[in-house]
Protein backbone atom coordinates (compact mmCIF):
# COMPACT_ATOMS: atom_id res chain seq x y z
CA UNK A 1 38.00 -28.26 56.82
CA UNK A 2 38.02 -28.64 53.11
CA UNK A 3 38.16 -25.03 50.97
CA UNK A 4 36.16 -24.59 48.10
CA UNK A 5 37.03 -26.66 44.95
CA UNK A 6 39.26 -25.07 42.56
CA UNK A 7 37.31 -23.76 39.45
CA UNK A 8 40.63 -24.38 37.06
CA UNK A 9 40.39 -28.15 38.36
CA UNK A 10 36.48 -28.24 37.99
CA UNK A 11 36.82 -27.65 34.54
CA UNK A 12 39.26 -29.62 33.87
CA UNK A 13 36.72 -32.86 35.13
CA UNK A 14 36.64 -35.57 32.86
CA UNK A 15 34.46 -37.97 32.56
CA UNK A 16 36.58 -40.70 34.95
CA UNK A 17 37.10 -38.00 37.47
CA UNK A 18 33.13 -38.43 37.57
CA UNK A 19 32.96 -42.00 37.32
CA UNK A 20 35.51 -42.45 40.37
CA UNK A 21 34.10 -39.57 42.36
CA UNK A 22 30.36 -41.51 41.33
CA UNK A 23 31.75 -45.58 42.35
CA UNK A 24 30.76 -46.20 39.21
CA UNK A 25 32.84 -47.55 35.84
CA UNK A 26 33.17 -45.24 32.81
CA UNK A 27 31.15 -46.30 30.22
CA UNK A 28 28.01 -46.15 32.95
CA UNK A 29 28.78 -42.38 33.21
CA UNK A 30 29.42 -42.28 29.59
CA UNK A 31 26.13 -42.80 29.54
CA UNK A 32 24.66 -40.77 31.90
CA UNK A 33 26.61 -37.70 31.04
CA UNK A 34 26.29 -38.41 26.96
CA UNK A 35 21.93 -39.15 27.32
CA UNK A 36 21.98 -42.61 25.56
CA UNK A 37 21.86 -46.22 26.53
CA UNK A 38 20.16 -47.38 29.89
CA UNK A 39 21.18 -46.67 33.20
CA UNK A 40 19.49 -47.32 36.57
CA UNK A 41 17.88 -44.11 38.43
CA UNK A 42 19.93 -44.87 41.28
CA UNK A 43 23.47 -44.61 39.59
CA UNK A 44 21.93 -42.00 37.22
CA UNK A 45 21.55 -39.39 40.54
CA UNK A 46 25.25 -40.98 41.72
CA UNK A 47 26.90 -39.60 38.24
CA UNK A 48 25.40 -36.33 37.80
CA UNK A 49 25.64 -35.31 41.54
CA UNK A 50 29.34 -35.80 41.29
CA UNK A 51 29.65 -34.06 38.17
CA UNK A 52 27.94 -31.02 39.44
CA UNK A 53 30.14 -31.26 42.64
CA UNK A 54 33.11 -31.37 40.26
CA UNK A 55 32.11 -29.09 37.60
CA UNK A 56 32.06 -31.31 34.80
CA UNK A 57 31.63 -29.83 31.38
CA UNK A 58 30.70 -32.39 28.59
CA UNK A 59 32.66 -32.54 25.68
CA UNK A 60 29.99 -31.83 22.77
CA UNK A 61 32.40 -33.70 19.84
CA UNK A 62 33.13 -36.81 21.76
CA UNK A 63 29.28 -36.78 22.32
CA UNK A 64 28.96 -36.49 18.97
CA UNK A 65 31.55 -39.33 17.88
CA UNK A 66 29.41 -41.29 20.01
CA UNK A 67 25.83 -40.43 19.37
CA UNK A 68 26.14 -39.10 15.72
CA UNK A 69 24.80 -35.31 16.56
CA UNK A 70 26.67 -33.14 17.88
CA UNK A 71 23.21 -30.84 18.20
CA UNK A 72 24.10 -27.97 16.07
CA UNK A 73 22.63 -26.50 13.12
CA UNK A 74 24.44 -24.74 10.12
CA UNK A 75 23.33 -21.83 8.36
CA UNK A 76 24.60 -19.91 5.10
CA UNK A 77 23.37 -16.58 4.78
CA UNK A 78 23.01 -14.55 2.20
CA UNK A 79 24.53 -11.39 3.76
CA UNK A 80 24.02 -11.07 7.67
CA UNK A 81 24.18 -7.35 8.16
CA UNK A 82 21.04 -7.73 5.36
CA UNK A 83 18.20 -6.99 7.99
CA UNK A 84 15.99 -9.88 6.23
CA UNK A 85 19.15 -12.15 7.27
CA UNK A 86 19.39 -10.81 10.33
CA UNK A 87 15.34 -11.50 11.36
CA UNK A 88 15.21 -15.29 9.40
CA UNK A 89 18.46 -15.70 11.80
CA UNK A 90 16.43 -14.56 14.49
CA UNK A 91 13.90 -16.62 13.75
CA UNK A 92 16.17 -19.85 13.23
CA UNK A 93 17.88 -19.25 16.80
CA UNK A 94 14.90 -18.92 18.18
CA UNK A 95 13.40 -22.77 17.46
CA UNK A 96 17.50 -24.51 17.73
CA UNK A 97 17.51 -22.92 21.35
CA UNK A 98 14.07 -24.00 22.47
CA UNK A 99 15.23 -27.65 21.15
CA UNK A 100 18.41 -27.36 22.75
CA UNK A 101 20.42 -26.89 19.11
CA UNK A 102 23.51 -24.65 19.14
CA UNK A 103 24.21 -22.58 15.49
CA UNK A 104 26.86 -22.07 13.53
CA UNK A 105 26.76 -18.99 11.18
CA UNK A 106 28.23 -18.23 7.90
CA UNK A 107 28.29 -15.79 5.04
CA UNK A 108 28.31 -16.15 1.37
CA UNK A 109 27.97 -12.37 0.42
CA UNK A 110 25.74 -13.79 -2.60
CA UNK A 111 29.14 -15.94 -3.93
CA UNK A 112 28.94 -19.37 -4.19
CA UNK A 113 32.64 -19.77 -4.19
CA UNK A 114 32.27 -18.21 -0.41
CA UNK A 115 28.99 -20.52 0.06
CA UNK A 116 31.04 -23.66 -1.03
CA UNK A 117 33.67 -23.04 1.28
CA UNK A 118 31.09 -22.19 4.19
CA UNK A 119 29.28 -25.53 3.10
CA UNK A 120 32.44 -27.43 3.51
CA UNK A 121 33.41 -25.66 6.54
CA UNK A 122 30.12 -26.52 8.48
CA UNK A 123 30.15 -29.93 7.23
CA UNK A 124 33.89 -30.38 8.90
CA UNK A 125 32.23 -29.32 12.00
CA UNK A 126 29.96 -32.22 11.69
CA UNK A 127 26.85 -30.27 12.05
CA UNK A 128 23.68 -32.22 12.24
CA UNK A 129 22.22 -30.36 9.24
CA UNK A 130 21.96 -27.15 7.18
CA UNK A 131 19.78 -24.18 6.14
CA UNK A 132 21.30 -22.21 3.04
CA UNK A 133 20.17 -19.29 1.07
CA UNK A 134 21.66 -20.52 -2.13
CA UNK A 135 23.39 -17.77 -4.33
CA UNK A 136 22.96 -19.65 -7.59
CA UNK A 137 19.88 -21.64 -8.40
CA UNK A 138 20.98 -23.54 -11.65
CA UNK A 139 24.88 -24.15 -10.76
CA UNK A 140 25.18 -25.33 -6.93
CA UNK A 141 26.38 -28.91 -7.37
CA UNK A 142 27.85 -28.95 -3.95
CA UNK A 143 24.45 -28.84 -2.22
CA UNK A 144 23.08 -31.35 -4.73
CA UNK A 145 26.28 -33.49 -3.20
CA UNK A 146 25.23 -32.71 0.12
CA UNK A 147 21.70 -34.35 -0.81
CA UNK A 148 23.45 -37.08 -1.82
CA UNK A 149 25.62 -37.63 1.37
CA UNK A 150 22.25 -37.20 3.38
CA UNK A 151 22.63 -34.41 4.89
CA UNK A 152 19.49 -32.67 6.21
CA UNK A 153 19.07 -29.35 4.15
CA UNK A 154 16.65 -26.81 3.97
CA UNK A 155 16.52 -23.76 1.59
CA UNK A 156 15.36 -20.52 2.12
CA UNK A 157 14.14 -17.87 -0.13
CA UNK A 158 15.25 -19.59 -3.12
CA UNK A 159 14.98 -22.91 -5.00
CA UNK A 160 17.83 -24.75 -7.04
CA UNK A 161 17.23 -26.01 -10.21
CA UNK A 162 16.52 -30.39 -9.17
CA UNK A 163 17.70 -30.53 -5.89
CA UNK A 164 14.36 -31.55 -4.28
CA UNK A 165 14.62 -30.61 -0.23
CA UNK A 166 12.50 -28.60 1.75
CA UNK A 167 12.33 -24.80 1.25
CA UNK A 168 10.78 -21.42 2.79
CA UNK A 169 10.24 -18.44 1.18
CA UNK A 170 7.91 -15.88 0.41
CA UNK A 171 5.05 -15.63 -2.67
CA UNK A 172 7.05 -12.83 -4.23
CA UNK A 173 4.85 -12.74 -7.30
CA UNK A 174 1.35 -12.55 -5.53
CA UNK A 175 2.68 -10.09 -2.96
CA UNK A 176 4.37 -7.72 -5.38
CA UNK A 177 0.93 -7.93 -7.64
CA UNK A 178 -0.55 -6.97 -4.59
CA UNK A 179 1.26 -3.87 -4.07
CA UNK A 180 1.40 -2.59 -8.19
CA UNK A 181 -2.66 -3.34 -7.86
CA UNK A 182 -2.75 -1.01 -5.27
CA UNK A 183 -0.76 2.08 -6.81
CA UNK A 184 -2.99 1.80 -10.19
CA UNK A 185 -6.27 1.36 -7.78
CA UNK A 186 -4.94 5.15 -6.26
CA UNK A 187 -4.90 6.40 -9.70
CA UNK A 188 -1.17 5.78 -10.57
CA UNK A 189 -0.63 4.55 -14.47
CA UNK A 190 3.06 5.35 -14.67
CA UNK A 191 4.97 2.95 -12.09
CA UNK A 192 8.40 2.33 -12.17
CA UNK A 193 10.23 -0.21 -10.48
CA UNK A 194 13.92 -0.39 -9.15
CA UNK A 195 15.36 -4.39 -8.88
CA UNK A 196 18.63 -6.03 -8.73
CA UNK A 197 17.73 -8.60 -11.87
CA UNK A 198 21.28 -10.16 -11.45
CA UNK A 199 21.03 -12.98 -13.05
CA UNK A 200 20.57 -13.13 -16.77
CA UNK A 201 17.47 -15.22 -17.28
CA UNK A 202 17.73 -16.60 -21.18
CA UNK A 203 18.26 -13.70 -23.41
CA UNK A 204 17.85 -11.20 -20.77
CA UNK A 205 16.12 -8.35 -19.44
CA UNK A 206 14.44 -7.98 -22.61
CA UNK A 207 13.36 -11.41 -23.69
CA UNK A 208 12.41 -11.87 -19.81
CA UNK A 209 9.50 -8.71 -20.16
CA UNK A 210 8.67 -9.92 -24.08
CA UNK A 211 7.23 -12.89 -22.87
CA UNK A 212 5.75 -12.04 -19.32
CA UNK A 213 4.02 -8.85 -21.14
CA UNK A 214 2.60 -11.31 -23.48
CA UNK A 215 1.68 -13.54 -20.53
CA UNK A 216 3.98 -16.69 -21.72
CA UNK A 217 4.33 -19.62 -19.41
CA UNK A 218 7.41 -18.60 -17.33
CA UNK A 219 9.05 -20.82 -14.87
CA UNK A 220 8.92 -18.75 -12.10
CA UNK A 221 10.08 -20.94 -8.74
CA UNK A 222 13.87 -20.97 -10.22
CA UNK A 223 13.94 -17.11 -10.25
CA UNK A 224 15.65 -14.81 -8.05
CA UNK A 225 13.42 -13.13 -5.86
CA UNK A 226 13.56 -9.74 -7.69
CA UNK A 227 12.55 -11.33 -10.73
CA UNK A 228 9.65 -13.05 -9.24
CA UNK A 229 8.90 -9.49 -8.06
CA UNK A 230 9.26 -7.91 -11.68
CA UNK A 231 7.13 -11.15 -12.77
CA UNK A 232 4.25 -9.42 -10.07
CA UNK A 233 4.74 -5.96 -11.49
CA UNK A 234 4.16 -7.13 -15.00
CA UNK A 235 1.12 -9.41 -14.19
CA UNK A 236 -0.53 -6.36 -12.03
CA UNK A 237 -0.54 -4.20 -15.06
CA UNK A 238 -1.77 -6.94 -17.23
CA UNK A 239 -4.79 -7.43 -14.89
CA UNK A 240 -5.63 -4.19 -14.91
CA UNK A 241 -5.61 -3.59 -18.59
CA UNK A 242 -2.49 -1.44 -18.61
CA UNK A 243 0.74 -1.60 -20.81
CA UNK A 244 4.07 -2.15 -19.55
CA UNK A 245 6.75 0.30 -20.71
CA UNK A 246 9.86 -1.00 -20.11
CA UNK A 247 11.80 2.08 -19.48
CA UNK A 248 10.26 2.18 -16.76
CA UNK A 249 12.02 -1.35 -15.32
CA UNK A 250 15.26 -0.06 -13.79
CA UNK A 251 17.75 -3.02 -13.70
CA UNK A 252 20.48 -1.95 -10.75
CA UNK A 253 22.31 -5.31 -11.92
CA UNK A 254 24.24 -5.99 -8.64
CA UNK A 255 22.81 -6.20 -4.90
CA UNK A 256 24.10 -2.45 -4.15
CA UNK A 257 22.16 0.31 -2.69
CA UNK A 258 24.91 2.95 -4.69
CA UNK A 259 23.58 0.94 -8.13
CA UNK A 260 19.75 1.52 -7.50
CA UNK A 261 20.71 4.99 -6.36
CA UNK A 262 21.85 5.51 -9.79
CA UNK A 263 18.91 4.16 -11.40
CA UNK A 264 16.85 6.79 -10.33
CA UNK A 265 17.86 10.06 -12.55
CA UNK A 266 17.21 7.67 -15.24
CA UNK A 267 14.10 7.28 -14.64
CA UNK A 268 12.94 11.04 -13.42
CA UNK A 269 14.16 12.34 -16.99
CA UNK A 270 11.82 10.58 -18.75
CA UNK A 271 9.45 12.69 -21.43
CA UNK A 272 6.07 10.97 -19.71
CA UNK A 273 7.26 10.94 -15.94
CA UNK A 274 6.08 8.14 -13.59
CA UNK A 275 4.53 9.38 -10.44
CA UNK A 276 4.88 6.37 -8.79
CA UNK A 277 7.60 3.90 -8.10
CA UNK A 278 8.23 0.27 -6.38
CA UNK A 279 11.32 -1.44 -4.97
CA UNK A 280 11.99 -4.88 -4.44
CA UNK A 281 13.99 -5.18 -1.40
CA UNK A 282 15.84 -3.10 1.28
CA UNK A 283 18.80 -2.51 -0.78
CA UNK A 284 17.06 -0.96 -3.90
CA UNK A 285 14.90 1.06 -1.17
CA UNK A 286 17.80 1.96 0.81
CA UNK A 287 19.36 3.69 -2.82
CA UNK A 288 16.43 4.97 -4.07
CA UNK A 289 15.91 7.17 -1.30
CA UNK A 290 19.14 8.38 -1.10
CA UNK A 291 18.55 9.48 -4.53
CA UNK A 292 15.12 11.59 -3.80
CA UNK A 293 16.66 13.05 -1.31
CA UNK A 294 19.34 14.06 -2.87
CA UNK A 295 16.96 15.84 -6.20
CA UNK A 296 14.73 17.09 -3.05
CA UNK A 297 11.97 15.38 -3.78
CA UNK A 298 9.43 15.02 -1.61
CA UNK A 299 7.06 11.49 -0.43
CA UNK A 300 4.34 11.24 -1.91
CA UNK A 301 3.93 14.90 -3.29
CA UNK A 302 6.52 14.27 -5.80
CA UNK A 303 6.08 10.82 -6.40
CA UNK A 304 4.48 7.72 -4.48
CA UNK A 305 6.71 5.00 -3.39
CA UNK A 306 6.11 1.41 -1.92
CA UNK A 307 8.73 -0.49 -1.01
CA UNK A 308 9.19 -4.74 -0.68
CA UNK A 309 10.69 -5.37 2.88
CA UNK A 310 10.11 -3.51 6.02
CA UNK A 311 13.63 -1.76 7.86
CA UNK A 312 12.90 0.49 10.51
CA UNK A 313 13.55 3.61 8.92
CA UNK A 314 10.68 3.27 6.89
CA UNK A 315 8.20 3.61 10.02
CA UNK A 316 10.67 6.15 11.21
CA UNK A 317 10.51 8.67 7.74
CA UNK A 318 8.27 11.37 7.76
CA UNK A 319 5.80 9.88 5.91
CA UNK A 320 6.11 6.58 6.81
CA UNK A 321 6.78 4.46 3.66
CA UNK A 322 4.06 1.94 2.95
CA UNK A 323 5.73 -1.88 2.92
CA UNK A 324 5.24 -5.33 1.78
CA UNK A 325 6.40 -6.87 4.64
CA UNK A 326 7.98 -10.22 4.61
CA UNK A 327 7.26 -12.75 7.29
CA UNK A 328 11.02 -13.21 8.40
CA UNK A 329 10.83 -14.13 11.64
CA UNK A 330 8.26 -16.78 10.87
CA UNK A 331 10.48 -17.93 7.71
CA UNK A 332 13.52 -18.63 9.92
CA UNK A 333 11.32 -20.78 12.59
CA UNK A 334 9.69 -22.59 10.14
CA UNK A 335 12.99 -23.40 8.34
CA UNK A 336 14.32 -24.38 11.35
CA UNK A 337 11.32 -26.57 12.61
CA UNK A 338 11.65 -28.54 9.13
CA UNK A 339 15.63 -29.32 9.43
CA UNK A 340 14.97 -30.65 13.15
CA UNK A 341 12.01 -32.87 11.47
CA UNK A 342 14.84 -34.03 8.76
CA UNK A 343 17.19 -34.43 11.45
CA UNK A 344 14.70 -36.79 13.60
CA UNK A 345 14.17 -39.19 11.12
CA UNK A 346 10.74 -37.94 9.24
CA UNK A 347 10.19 -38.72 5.77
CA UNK A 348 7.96 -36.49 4.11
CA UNK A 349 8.09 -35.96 -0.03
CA UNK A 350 10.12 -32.30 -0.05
CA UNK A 351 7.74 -29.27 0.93
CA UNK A 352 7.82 -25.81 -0.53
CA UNK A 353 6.46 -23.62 2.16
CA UNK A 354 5.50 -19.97 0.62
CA UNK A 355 4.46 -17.36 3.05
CA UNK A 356 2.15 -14.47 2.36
CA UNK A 357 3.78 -11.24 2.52
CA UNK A 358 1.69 -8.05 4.31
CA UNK A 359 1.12 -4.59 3.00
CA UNK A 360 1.76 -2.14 5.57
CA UNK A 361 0.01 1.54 4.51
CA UNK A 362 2.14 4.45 6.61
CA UNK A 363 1.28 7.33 4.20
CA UNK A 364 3.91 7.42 0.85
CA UNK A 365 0.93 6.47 -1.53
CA UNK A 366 -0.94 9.48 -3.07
CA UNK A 367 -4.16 9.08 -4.47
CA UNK A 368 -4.55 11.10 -8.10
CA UNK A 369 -7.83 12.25 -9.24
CA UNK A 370 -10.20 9.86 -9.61
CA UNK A 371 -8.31 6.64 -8.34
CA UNK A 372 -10.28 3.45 -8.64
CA UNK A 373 -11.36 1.58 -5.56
CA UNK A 374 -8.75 -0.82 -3.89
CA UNK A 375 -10.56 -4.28 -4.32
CA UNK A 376 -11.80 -5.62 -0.88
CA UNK A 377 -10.16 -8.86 -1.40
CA UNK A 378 -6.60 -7.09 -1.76
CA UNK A 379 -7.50 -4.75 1.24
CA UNK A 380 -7.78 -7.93 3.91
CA UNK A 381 -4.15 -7.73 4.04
CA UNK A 382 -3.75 -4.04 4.41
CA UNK A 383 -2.46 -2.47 7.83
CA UNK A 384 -3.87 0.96 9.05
């Protein structure tokens, strides 16, 4: 009586262990373990029952020396322990594992030198294409050669400056317009606002809020995404008849909770004080609470706050803070359904895919006396 097969042999099978075991040459189980060519049923059942009987595990890069994919997707993030990286990787895994794609994840911590190596690195792997959250939008040559090569990419969150792929992010202006409409509609005419603004747009901070006060053209879709957000705080006050003072635009100049934690005392000292404020992403909110907590302040009897992106402690603080919520999930799945369209073959012109953002109310919004009604267009999008 025969014992049970050893498991160190069994995966050890290769694929003329199977073909023997099977009475059938190589190449024919090539076939049938690798998915391509034709094969008849019968010698089809022949080949895979011995290479279940035998273990067999297939080798995913001679697959892919043979069949061109080796069915795994590359993605460049940002910053992973970012919780917006964390749910658009989410989101990605979600689609590559219900098409039977594996992933390979990388970090740039927002420096292209780091992205170019991770774009080189996940190219060596020979993956079928990539998804990449660019950190520079006028300088990133190496994805333009990546174009060039043919490799399916897909952006997310931000554009580069004639490198025409696909690309998913959200409508940062309309959604942070949204949420500076709604602190002036609760009465609020002093609003500050706490952003990275990293990179210097042509002559700066100041030239930047010149010209979007005045409402000159701006080419917004090359921005980062805090400046598109700035662009929506500025075009808010415009369309409700209110001036911008820029003292009140805090620029924390790096993507650093610490650095928007020290933009608040500037701010609070002011002779006319705000008495309400908006961030424009986790990190800025993540500092500018530490720094109300810190002067004792307290949400919203002190001073109203809404902040852009939605991390759990905000529905967890006493208040809750009220959110513009981006769709990340949905951003990651619909980045990863347009790379595995790329990947098949389809030949669409390059789409731009902006997703609306969703104010979620939880309570840090004060109304002052005699606050002006929210428009009911603005309020379809409002959670209670």
């Amino acid at each position: 009586m025969r014992g049970k097969p050893d498991l160190a042999a069994k995966s050890k099978a290769t694929i003329a262990d199977v073909a023997r075991a099977a009475g059938v040459s190589t190449a024919t189980a090539g076939r049938v373990l690798g998915g391509y060519g034709y094969t008849s049923e019968e010698k089809k059942e022949q080949v895979l029952k011995a290479a279940q009987e035998l273990g067999y595990r297939p080798n995913a890069l001679a697959r892919g020396l043979i069949t061109g994919q080796t069915r795994t997707l590359g993605v460049v993030a940002g910053d992973i322990q970012n919780p917006f990286y964390a749910s658009v990787l989410r989101g990605i895994s979600n689609v590559a594992e219900a098409n039977g794609f594996g992933l390979l994840i990388t970090n740039s911590d927002e420096a292209q030198a780091k992205e170019v190596h991770s774009v080189e690195l996940l190219a060596q792997k020979q993956v079928d294409g990539l998804i990449v959250t660019p950190s520079d939008t006028r300088k990133a040559r190496h994805l333009h050669n990546l174009k060039g090569m043919g490799m399916p990419l897909v952006l997310i969150d931000r554009a580069v400056a004639g490198l025409m792929v696909d690309r998913v992010a959200t409508d940062n202006i309309a959604a942070a317009e949204q949420a500076v409409r709604y602190l002036i509609a609760a009465g609020h005419r002093r609003i500050g606002i706490v952003a990275e603004l990293v990179d210097e747009t042509n002559g700066g901070l100041d030239a930047f809020l010149a010209r979007a006060i005045a409402g000159d053209p701006i080419e917004s879709e090359l921005l980062y995404p805090s400046w598109q957000r700035l662009l929506g705080y500025i075009r808010a006050h415009r369309i409700e008849g209110l001036p911008v003072d820029p003292r009140l635009v805090q620029r924390a100049g790096s993507y650093s909770a610490l650095a928007a934690q020290a933009a608040v005392p500037r701010l609070l000292t002011m002779p006319d004080p705000l008495t309400a404020l908006f961030t424009t992403d986790g990190t800025m909110s993540e500092g500018v609470m530490r720094a109300l907590t810190e002067l004792k302040m307290s949400i919203p009897q002190d001073l109203s706050l809404i902040c852009f992106d939605d991390i759990d402690w905000m529905s967890f603080h006493r208040p809750g803070i009220t959110v513009v919520a981006q769709p990340r999930l949905a951003m990651g799945e619909a980045a990863a359904r347009m790379l595995l369209e790329r990947i098949r073959g389809e030949d669409y012109p390059p789409r731009t895919v902006l997703m609306p953002a969703e104010m979620i109310e939880r309570g840090s919004v004060a109304q002052l006396d005699q606050p002006k009604a929210v428009p009911e267009h603005r309020r379809s999008g409002l959670k209670r």
